[in-house]
C-alpha atoms as a PDB file:
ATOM      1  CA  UNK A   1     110.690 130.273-180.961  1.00  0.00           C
ATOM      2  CA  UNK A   2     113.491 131.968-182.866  1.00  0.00           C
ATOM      3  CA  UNK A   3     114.402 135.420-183.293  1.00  0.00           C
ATOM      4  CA  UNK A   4     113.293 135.102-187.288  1.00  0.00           C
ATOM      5  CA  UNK A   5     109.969 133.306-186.277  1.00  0.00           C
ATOM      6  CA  UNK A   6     109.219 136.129-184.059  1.00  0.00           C
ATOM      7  CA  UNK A   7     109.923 139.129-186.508  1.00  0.00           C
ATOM      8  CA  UNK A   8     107.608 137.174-189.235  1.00  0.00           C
ATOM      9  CA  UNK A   9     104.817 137.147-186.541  1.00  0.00           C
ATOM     10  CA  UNK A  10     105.063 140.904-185.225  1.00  0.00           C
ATOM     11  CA  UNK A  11     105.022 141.681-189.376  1.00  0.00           C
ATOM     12  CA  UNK A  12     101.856 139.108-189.954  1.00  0.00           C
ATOM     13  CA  UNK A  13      99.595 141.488-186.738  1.00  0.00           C
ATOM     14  CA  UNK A  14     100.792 144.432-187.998  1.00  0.00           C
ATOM     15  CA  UNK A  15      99.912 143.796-191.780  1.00  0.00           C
ATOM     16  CA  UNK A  16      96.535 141.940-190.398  1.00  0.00           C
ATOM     17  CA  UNK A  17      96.074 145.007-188.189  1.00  0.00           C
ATOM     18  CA  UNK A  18      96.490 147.602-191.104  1.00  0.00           C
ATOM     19  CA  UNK A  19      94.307 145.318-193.354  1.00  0.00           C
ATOM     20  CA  UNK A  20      91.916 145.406-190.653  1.00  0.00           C
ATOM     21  CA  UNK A  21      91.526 149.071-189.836  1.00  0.00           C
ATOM     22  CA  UNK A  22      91.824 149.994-193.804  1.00  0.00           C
ATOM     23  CA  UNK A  23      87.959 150.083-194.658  1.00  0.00           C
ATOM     24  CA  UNK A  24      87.397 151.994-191.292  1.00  0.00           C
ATOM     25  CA  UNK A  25      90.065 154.571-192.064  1.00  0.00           C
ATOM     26  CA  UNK A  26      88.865 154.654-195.829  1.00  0.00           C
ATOM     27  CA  UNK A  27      84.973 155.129-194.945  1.00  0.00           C
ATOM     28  CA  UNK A  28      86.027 158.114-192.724  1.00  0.00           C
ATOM     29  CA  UNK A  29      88.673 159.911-195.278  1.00  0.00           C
ATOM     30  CA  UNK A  30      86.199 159.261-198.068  1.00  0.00           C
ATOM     31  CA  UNK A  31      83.362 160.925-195.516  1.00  0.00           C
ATOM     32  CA  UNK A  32      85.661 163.677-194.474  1.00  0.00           C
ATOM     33  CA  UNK A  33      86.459 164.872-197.888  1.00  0.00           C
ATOM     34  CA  UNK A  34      83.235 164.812-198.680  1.00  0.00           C
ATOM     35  CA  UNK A  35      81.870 166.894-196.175  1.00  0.00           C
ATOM     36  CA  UNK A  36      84.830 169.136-196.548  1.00  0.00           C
ATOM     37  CA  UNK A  37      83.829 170.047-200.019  1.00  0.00           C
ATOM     38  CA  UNK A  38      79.944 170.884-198.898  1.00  0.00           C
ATOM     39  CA  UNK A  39      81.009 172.564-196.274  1.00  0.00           C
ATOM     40  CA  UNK A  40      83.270 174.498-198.621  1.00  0.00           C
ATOM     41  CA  UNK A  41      80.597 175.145-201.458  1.00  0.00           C
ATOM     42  CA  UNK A  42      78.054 176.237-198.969  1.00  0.00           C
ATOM     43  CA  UNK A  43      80.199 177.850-196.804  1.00  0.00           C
ATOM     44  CA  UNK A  44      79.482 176.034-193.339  1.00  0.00           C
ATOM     45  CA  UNK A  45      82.337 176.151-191.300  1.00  0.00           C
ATOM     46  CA  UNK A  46      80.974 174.190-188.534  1.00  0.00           C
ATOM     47  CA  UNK A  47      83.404 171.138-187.061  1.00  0.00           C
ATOM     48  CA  UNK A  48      80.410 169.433-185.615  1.00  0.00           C
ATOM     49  CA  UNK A  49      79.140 169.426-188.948  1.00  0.00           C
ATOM     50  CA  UNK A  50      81.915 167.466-190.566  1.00  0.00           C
ATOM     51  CA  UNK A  51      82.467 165.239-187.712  1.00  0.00           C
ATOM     52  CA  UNK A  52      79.053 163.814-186.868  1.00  0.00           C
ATOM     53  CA  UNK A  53      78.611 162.465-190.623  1.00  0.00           C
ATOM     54  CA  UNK A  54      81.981 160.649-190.635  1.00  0.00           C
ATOM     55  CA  UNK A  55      81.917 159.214-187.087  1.00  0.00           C
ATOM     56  CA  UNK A  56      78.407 158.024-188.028  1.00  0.00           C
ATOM     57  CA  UNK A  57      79.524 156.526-191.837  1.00  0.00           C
ATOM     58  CA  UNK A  58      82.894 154.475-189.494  1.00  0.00           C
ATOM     59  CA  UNK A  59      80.391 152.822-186.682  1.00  0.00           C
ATOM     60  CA  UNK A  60      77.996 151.789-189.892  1.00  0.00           C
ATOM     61  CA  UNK A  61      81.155 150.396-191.487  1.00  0.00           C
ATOM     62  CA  UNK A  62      82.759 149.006-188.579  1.00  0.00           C
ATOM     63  CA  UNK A  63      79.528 146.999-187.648  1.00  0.00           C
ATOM     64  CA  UNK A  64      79.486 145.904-190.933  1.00  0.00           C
ATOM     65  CA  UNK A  65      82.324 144.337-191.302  1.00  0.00           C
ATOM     66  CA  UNK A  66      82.864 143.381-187.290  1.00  0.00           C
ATOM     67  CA  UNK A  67      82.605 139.734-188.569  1.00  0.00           C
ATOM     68  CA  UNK A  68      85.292 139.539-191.352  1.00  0.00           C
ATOM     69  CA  UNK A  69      87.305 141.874-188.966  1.00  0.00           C
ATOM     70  CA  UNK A  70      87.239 139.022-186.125  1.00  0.00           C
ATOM     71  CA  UNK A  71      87.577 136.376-188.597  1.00  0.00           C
ATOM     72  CA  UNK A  72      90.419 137.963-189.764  1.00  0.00           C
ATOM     73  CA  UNK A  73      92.116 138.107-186.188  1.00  0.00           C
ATOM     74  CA  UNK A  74      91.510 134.248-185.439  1.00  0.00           C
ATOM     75  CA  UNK A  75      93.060 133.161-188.511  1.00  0.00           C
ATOM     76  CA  UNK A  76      96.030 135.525-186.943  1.00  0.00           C
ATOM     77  CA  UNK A  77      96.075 133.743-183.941  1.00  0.00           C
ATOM     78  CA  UNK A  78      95.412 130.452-185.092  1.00  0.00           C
ATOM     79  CA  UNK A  79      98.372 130.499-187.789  1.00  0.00           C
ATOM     80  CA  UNK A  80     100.323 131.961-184.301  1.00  0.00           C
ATOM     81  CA  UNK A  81      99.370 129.205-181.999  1.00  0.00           C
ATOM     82  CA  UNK A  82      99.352 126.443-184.694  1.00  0.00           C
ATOM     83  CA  UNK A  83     103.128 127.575-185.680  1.00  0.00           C
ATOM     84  CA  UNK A  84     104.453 127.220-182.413  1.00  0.00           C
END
């Protein structure tokens, strides 16, 4: 394995990994806000409040999409170990 062949893999999991993690990280900033702007019309100031909803909204999503996630990741490895 060259040097090149190497930096092209380490970019392909790190662009897989973003790609992975993005409707996760989306769900829970789209949640947050959300919550952020009830809390701020009715005045709740409660963390518990805002974090409860979101980290309920990311498990939904991430069991959702747990299969395309792992099919994602073996198409990863399998372009790895099929280059090689």
């Amino acid at each position: 394995m060259t040097e090149s062949e190497l930096v092209e893999y380490v970019r392909q999991a790190i662009l897989a990994g973003l790609l992975v993690l993005a409707p996760v990280v989306l769900v829970g900033f789209a949640v947050g806000t959300l919550m952020g702007l009830v809390q701020a019309a009715t005045g709740i100031h409660e963390q518990i409040v805002g974090l409860v909803p979101r980290l309920m909204a990311m498990v939904a999503v991430l069991v959702l999409v747990m299969p395309w996630m792992l099919e994602q990741m073996v198409e990863l490895l399998r372009a790895a170990a099929g280059g090689s």
